[in-house]
Each structure stands twice: as structure tokens, then as C-alpha cells.
C-alpha atoms as a PDB file:
ATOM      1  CA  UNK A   1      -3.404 -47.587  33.081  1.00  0.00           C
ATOM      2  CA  UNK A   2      -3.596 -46.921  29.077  1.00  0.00           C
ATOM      3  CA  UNK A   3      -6.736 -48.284  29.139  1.00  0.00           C
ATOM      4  CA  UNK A   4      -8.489 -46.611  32.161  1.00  0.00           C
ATOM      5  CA  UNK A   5      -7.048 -43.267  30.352  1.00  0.00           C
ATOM      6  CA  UNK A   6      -8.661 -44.698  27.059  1.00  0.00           C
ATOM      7  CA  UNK A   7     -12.216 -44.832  28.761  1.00  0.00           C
ATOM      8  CA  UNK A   8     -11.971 -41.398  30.121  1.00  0.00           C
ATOM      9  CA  UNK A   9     -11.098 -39.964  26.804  1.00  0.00           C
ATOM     10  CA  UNK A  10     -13.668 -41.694  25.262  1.00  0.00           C
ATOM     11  CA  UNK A  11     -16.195 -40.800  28.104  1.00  0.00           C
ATOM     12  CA  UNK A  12     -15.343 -36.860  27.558  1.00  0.00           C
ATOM     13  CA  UNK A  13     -15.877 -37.334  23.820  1.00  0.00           C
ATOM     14  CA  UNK A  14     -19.331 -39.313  24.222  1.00  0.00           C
ATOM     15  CA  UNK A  15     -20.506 -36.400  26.982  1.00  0.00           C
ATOM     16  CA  UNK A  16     -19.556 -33.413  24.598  1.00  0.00           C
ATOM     17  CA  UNK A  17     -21.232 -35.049  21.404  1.00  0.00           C
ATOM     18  CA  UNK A  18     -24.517 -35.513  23.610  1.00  0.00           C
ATOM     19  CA  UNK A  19     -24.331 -31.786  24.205  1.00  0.00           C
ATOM     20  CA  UNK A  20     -22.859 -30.424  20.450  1.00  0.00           C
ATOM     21  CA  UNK A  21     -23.853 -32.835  18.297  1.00  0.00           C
ATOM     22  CA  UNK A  22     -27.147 -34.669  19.292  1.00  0.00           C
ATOM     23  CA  UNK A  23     -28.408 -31.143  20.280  1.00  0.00           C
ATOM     24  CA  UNK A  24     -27.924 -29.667  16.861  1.00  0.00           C
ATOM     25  CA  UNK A  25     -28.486 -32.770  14.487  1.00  0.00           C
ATOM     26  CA  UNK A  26     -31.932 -33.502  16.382  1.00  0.00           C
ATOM     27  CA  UNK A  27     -32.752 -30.903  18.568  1.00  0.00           C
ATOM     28  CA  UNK A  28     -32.396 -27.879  16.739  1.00  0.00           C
ATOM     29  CA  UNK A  29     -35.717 -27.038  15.516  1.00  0.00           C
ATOM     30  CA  UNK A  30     -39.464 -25.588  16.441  1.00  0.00           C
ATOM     31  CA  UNK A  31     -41.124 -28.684  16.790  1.00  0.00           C
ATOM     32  CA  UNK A  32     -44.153 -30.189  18.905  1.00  0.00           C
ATOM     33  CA  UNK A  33     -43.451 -29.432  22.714  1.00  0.00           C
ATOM     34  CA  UNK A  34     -42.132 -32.552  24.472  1.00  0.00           C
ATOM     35  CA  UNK A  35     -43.236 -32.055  27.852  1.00  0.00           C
ATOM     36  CA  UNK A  36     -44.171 -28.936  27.837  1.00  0.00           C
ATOM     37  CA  UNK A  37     -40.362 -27.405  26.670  1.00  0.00           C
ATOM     38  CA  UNK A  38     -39.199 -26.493  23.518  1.00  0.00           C
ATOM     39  CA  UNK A  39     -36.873 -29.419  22.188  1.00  0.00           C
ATOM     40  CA  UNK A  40     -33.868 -28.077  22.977  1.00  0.00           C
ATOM     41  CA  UNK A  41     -34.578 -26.929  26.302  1.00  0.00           C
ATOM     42  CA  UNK A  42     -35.928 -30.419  26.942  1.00  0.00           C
ATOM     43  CA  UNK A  43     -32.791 -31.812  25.889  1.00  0.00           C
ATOM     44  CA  UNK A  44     -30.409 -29.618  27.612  1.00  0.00           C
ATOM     45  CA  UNK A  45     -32.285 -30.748  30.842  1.00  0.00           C
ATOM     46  CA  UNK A  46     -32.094 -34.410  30.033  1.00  0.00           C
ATOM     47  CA  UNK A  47     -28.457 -34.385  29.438  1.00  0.00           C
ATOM     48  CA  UNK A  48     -27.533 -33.560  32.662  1.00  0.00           C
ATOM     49  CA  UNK A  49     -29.390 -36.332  34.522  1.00  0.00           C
ATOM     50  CA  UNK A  50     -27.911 -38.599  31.628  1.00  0.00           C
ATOM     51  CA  UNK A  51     -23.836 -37.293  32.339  1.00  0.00           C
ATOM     52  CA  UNK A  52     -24.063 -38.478  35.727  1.00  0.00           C
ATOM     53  CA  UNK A  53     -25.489 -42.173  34.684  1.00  0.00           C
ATOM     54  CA  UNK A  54     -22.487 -42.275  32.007  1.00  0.00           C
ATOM     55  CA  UNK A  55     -19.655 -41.063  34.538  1.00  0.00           C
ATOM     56  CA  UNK A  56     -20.786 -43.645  36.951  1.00  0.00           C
ATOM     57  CA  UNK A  57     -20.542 -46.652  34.551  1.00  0.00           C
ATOM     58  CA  UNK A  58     -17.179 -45.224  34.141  1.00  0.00           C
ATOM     59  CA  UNK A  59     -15.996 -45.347  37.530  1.00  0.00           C
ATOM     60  CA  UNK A  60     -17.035 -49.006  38.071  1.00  0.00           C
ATOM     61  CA  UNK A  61     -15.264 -49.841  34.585  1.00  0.00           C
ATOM     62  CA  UNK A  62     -12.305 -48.139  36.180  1.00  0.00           C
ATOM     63  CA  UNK A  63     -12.355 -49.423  39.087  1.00  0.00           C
ATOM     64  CA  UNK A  64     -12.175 -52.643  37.302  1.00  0.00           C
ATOM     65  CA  UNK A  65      -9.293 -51.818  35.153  1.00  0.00           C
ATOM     66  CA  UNK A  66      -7.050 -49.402  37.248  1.00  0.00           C
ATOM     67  CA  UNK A  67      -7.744 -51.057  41.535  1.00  0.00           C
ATOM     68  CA  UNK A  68      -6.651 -49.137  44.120  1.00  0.00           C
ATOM     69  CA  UNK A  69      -4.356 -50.143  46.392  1.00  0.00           C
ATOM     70  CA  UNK A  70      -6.646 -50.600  49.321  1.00  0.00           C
ATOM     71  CA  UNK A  71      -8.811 -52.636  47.170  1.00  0.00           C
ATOM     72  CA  UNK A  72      -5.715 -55.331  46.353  1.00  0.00           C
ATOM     73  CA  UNK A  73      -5.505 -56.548  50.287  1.00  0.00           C
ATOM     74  CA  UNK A  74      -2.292 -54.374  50.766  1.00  0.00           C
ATOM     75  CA  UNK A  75      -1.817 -53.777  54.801  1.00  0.00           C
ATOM     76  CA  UNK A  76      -1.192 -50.300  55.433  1.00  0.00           C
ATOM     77  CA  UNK A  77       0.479 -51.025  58.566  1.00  0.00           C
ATOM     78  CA  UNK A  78       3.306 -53.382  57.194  1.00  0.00           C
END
């Protein structure tokens, strides 16, 4: 359970420096146009299609580390 707890922390920490830190350290500027946007309006509509990708790999690795009861073959019935 420490673990799975570990990963979400971790996970919140990785999701808030993509949309802090990477935004001001590299995105903060008047630069060429990358497809058409500004670069931080490009990156502030990558980063949500990224956040999803990222919370899914942490549901499989917790569903790996923390299982379910209905995933360990218990029989609800008794």
C-alpha cells in the first residue's frame, strides 16, 4: 500500500512540474511558432493529452502493486 501511495505522490509531482516548471524553464518566451501557436500555448495543449498517458501507466503500475480483491480469485458468494 506504501508503495502504490508512493507512485501517486510521485505522479502528482511529475504532472505539476510538466505544467510549472517545464512551462516556464522552456516555454516561456516569443519564439518561432510551433505549429502555428505561440510556445506556450502549444505546450499548455500538449500537456493535457500527455496527463492522461502518465495517469494511465499509473493505474496499471497500481494495479500491479495494490490488486483488488476481485482480481485475487476471492468468491463473492462464500
Amino acid at each position: 500500500m506504501k508503495r502504490a501511495v508512493g507512485y501517486w505522490l510521485l505522479t502528482v509531482i511529475i504532472v505539476f512540474v510538466l505544467y510549472v516548471g517545464v512551462s516556464v524553464l522552456f516555454f516561456n518566451h516569443a519564439g518561432p511558432a510551433i505549429l502555428g501557436m505561440p510556445p506556450m500555448l502549444f505546450w499548455f495543449t500538449v500537456v493535457p493529452v500527455v496527463t492522461p498517458l502518465i495517469l494511465g501507466g499509473l493505474y496499471l503500475i497500481d494495479r500491479r502493486v495494490n490488486p483488488q480483491w476481485d482480481e485475487e480469485g476471492y468468491d463473492v458468494r462464500g
